[in-house]
N, C-alpha and C. Protein backbone atom coordinates (compact mmCIF):
# COMPACT_ATOMS: atom_id res chain seq x y z
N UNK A 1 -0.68 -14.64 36.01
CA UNK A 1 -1.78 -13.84 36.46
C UNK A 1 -2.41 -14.54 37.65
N UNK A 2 -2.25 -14.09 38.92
CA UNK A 2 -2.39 -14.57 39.70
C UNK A 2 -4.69 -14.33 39.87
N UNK A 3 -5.03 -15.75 40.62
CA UNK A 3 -6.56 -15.86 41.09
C UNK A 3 -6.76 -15.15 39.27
N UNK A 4 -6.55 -16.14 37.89
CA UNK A 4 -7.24 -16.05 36.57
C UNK A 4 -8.11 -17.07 36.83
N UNK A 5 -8.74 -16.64 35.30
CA UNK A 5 -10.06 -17.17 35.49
C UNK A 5 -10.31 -18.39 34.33
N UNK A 6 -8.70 -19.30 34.24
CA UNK A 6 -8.33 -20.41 33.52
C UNK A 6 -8.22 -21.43 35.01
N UNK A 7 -9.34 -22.38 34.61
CA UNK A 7 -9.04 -23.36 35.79
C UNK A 7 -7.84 -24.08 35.96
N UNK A 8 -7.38 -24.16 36.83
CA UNK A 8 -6.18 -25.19 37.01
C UNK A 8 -6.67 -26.67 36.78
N UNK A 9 -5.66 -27.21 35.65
CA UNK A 9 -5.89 -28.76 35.33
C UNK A 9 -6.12 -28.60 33.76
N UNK A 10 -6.36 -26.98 33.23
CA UNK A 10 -6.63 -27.04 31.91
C UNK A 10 -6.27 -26.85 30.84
N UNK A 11 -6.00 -27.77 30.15
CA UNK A 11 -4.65 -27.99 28.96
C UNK A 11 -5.03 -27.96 27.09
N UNK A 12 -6.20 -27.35 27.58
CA UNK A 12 -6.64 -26.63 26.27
C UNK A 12 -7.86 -27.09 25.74
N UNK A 13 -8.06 -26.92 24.15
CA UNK A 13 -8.88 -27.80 23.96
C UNK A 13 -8.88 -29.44 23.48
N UNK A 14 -9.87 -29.58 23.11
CA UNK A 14 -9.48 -31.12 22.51
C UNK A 14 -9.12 -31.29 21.40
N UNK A 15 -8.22 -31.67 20.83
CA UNK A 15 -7.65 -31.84 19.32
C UNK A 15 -8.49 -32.46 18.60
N UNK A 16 -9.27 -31.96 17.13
CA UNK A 16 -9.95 -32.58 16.12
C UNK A 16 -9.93 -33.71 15.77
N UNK A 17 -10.41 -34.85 16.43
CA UNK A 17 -9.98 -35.93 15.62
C UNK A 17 -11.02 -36.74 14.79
N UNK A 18 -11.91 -35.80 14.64
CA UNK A 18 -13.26 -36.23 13.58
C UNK A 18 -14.37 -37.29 14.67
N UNK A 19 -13.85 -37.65 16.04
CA UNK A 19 -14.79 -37.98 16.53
C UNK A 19 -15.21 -37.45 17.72
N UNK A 20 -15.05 -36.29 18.14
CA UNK A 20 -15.66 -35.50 18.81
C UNK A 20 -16.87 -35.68 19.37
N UNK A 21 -18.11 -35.76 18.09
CA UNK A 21 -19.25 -36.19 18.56
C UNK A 21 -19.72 -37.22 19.59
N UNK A 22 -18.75 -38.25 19.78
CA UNK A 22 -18.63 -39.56 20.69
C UNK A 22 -17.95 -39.41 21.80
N UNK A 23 -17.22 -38.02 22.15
CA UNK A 23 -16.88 -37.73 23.56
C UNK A 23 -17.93 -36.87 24.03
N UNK A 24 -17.76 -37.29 25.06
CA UNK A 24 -18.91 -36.05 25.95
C UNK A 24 -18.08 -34.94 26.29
N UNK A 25 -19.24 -33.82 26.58
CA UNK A 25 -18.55 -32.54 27.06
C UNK A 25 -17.99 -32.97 28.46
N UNK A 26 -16.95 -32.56 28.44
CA UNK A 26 -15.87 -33.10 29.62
C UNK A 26 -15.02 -33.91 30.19
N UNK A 27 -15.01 -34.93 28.88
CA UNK A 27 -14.08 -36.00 28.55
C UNK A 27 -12.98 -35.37 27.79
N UNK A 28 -11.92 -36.50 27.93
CA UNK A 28 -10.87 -36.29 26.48
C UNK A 28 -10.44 -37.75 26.06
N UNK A 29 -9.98 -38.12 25.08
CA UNK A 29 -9.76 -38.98 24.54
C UNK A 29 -8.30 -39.06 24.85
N UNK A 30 -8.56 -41.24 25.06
CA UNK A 30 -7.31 -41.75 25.22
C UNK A 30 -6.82 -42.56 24.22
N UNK A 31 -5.57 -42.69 24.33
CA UNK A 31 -5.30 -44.04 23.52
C UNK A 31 -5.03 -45.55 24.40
N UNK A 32 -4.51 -45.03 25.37
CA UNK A 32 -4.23 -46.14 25.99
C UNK A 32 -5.60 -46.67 27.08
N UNK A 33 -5.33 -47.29 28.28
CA UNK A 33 -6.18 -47.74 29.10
C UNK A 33 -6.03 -47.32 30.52
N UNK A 34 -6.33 -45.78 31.18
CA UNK A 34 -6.16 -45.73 31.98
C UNK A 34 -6.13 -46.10 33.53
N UNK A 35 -6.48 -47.10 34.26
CA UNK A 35 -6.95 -47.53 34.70
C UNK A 35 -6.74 -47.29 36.36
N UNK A 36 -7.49 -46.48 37.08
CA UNK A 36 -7.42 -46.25 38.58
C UNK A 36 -8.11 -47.39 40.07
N UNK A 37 -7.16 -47.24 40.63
CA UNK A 37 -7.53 -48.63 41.47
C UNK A 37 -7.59 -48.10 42.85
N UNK A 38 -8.48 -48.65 44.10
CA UNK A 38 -8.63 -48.13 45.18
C UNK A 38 -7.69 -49.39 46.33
N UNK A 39 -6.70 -49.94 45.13
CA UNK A 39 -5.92 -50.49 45.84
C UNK A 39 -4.70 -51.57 45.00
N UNK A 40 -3.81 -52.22 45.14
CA UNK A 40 -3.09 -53.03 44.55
C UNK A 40 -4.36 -54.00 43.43
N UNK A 41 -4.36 -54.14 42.41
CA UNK A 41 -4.84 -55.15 41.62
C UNK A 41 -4.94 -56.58 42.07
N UNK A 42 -6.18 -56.99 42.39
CA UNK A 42 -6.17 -58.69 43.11
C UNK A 42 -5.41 -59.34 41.39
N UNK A 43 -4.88 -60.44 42.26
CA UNK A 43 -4.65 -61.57 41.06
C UNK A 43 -5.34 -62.56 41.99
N UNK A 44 -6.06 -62.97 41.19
CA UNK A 44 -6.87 -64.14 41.12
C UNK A 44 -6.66 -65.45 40.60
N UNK A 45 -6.29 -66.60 41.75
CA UNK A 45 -6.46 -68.08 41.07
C UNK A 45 -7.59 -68.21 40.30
N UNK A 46 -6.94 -68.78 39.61
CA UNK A 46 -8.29 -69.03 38.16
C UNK A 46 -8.96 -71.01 38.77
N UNK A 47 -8.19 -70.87 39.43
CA UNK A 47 -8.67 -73.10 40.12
C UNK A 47 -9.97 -72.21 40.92
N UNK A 48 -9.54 -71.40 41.86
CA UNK A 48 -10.84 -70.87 42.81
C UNK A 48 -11.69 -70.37 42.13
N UNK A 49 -11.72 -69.42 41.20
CA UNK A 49 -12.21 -68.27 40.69
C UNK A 49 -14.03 -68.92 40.51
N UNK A 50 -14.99 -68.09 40.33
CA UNK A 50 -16.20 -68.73 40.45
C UNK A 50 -17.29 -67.60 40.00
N UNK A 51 -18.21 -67.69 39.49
CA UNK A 51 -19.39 -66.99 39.34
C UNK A 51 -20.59 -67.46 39.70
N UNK A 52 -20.96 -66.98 40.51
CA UNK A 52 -22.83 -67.14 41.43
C UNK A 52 -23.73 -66.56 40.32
N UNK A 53 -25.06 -66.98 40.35
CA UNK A 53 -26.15 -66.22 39.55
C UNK A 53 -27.13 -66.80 40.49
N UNK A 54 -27.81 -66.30 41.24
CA UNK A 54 -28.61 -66.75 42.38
C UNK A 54 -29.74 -65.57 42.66
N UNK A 55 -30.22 -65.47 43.67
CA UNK A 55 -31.69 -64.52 44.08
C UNK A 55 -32.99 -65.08 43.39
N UNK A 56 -33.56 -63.88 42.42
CA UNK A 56 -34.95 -64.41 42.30
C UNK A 56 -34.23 -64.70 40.55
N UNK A 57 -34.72 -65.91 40.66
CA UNK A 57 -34.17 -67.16 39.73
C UNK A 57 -34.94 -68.38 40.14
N UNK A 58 -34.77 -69.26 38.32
CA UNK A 58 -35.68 -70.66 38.95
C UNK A 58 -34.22 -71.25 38.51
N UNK A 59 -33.16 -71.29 38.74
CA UNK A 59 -32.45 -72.53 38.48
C UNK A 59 -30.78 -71.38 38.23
N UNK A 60 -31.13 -71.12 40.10
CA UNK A 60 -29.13 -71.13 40.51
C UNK A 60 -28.01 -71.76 39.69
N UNK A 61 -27.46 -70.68 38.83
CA UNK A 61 -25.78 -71.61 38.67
C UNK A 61 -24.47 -71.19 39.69
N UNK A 62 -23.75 -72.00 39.31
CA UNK A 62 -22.14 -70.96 39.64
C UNK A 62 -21.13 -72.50 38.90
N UNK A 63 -20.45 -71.32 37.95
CA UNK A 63 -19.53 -71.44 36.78
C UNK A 63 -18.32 -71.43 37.24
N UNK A 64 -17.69 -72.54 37.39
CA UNK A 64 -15.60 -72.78 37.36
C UNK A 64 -15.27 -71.79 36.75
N UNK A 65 -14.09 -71.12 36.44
CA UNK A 65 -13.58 -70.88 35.33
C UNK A 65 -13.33 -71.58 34.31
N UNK A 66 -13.12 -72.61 34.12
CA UNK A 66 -13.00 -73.67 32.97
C UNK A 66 -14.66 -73.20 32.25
N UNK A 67 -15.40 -74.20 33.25
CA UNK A 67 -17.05 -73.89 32.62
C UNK A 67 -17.42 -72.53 31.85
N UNK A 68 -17.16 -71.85 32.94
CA UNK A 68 -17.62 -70.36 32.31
C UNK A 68 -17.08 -70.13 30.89
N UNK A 69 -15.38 -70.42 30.53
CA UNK A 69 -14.97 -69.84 29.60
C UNK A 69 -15.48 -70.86 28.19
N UNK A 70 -16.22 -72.33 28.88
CA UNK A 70 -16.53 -72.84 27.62
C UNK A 70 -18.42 -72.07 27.40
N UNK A 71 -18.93 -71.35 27.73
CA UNK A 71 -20.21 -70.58 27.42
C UNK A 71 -19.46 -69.83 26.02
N UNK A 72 -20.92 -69.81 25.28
CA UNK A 72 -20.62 -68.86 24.40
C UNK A 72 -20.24 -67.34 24.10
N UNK A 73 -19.11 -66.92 23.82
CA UNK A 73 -18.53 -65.61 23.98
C UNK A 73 -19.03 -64.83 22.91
N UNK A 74 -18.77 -63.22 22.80
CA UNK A 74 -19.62 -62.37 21.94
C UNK A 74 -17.68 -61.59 22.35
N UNK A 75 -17.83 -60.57 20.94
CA UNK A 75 -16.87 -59.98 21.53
C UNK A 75 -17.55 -58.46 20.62
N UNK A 76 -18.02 -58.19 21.57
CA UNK A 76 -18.43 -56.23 21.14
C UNK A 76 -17.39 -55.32 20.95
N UNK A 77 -17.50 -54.44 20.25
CA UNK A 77 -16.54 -53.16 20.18
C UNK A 77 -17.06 -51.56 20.76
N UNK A 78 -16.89 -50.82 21.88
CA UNK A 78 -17.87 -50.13 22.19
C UNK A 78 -16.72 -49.10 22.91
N UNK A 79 -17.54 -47.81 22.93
CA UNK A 79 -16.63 -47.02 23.48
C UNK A 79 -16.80 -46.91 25.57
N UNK A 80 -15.94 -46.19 26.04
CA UNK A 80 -16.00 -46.44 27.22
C UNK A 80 -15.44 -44.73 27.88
N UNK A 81 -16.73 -44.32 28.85
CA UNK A 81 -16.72 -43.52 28.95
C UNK A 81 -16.28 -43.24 30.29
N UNK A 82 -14.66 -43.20 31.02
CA UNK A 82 -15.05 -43.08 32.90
C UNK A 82 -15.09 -41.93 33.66
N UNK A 83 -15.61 -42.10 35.13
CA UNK A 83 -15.73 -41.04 35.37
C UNK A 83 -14.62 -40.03 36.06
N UNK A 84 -13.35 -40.39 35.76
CA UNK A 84 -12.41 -40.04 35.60
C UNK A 84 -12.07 -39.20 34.89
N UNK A 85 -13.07 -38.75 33.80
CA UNK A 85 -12.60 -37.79 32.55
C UNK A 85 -12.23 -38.08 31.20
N UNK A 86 -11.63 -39.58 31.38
CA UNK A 86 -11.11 -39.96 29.63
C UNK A 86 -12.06 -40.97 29.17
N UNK A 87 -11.83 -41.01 27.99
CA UNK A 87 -12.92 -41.98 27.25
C UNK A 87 -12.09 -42.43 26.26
N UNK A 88 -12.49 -43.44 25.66
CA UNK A 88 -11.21 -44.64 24.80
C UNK A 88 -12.09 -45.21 23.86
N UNK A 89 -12.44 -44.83 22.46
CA UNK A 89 -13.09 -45.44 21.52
C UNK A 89 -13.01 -46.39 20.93
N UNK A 90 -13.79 -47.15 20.45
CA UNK A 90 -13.55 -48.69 19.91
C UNK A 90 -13.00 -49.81 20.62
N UNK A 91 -13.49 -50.11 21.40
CA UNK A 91 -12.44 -50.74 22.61
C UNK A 91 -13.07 -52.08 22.82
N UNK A 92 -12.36 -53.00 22.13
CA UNK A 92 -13.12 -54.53 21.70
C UNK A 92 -13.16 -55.35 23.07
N UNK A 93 -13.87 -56.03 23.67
CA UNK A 93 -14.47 -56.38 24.59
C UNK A 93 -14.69 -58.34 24.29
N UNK A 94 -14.01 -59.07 25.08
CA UNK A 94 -14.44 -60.50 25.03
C UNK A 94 -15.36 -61.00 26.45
N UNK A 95 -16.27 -61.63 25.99
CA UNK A 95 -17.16 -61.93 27.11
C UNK A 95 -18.46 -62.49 26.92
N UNK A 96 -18.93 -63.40 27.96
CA UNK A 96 -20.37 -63.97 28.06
C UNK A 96 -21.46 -62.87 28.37
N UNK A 97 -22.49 -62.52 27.36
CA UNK A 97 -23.81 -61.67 27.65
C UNK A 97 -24.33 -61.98 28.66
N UNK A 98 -24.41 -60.53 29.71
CA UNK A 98 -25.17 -60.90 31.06
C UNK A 98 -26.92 -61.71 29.73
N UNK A 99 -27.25 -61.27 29.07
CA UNK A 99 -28.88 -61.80 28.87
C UNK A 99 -28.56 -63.49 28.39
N UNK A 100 -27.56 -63.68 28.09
CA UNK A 100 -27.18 -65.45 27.88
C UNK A 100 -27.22 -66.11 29.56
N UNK A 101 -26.41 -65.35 30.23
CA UNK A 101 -26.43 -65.96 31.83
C UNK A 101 -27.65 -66.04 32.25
N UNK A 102 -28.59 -64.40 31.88
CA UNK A 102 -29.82 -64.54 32.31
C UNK A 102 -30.98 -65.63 31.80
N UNK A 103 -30.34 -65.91 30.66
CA UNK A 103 -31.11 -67.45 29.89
C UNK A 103 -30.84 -68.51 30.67
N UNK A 104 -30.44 -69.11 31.04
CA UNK A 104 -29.52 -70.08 31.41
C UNK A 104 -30.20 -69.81 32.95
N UNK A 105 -30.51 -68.89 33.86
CA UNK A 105 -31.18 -69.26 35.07
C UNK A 105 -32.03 -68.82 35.34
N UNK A 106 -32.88 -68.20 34.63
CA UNK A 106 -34.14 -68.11 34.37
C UNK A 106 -34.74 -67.09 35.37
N UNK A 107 -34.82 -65.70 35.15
CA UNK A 107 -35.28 -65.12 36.28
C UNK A 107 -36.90 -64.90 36.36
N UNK A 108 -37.02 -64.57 37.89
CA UNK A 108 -38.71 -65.08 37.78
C UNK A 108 -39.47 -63.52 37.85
N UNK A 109 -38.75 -62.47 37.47
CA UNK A 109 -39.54 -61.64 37.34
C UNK A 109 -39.73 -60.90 38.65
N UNK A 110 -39.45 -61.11 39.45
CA UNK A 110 -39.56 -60.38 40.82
C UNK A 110 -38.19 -59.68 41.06
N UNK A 111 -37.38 -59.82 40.20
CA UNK A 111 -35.83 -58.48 40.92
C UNK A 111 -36.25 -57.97 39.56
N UNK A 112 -35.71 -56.35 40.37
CA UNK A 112 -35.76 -55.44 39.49
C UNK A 112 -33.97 -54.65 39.24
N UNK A 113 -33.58 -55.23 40.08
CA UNK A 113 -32.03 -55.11 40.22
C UNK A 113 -31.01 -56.00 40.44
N UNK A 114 -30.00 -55.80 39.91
CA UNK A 114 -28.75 -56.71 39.87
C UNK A 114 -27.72 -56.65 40.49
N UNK A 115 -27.19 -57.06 41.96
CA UNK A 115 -26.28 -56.82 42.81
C UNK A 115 -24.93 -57.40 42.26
N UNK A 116 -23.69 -56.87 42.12
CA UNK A 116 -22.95 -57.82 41.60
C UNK A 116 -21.61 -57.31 42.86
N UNK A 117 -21.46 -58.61 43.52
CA UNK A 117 -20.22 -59.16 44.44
C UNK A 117 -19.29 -59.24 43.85
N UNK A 118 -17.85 -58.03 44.27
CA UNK A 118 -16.49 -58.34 43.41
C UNK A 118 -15.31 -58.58 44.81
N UNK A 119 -14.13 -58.94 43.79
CA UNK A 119 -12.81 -58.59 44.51
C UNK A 119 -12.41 -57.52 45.02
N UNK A 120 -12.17 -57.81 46.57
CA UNK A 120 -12.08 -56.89 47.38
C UNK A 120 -13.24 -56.57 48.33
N UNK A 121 -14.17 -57.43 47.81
CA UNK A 121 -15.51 -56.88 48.52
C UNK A 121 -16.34 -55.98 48.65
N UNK A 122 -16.17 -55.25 47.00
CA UNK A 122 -17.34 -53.93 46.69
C UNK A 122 -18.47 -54.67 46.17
N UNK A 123 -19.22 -53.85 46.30
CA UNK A 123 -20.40 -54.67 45.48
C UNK A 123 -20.99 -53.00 44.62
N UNK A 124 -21.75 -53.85 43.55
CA UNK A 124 -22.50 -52.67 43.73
C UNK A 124 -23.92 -53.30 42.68
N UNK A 125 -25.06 -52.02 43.05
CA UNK A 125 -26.14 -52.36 42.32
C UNK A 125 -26.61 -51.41 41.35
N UNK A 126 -27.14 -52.70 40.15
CA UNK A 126 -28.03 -51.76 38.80
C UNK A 126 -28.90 -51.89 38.28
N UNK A 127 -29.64 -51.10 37.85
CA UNK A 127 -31.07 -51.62 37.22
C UNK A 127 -31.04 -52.84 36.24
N UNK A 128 -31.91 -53.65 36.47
CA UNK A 128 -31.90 -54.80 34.96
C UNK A 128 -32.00 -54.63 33.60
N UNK A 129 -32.70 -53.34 34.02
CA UNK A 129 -33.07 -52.63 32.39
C UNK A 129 -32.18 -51.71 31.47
N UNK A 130 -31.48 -51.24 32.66
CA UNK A 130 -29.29 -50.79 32.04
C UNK A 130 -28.69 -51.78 31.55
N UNK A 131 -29.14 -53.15 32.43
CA UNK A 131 -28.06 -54.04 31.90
C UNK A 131 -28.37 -55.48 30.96
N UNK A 132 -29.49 -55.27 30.59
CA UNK A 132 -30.07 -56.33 29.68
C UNK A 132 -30.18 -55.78 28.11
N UNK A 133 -31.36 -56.75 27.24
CA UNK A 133 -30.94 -56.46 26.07
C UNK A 133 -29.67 -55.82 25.46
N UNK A 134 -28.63 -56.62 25.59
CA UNK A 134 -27.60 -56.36 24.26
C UNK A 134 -26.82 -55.24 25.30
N UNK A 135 -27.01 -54.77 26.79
CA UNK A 135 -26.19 -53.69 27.02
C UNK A 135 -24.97 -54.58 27.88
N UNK A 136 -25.04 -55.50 28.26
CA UNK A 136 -23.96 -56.01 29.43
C UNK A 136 -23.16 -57.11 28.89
């Protein structure tokens, strides 16, 4: 049926899988890890590799990789929603709490945002209040 009024891209509905409630309208559920890149995947020396925590702070670090990986780790289980369309439930997570880093250099209350410098040279910025208490 030519110009119908079924969008192209649409492959039905979403199959029952009792967690529905935890996808959003317009997601679908994955199993695997889809993962889209705006370029080849850096590999990274782990001898160079480094983390800054600097701006409005009383006491600048930056963490080796060695250092960093001896901080205390948390490992959350949380779902992940992109904006790509799929979402991947339960998806266990190893890592240092941005609010442990934020212990450790003490911010002085004057940023209200968190710039974070990556590979490749994107950056991007977020509120402190998205990414503190228990969310990062």
């Amino acid at each position: 049926m030519a110009g119908g009024f079924v969008t192209r891209g649409f492959r039905g509905r979403r199959p029952a899988s009792g967690r529905g409630d935890r996808i959003p309208p317009g997601q679908h559920e994955v199993d695997d890890f889809p993962v889209l890149s705006a370029g080849p995947t850096p590999r990274t020396d782990l001898a160079t590799w480094d983390l800054t925590v600097d701006g409005a702070v009383e006491r600048p670090q930056r963490w080796a990789w060695d250092a960093f990986r001896a901080l205390p780790a948390e490992t959350p289980t949380v779902d992940i929603h992109c904006v790509t369309t799929w979402s991947k439930l339960d998806t266990t997570w190893e890592g240092v709490s941005l609010d442990h880093l934020l212990g450790l250099v003490g911010p002085t209350g004057a940023g209200v945002y968190l710039v974070a410098h990556c590979d490749g040279g994107y950056t991007t910025n977020l509120p402190l209040a998205d990414v503190t208490g228990g969310k990062a």
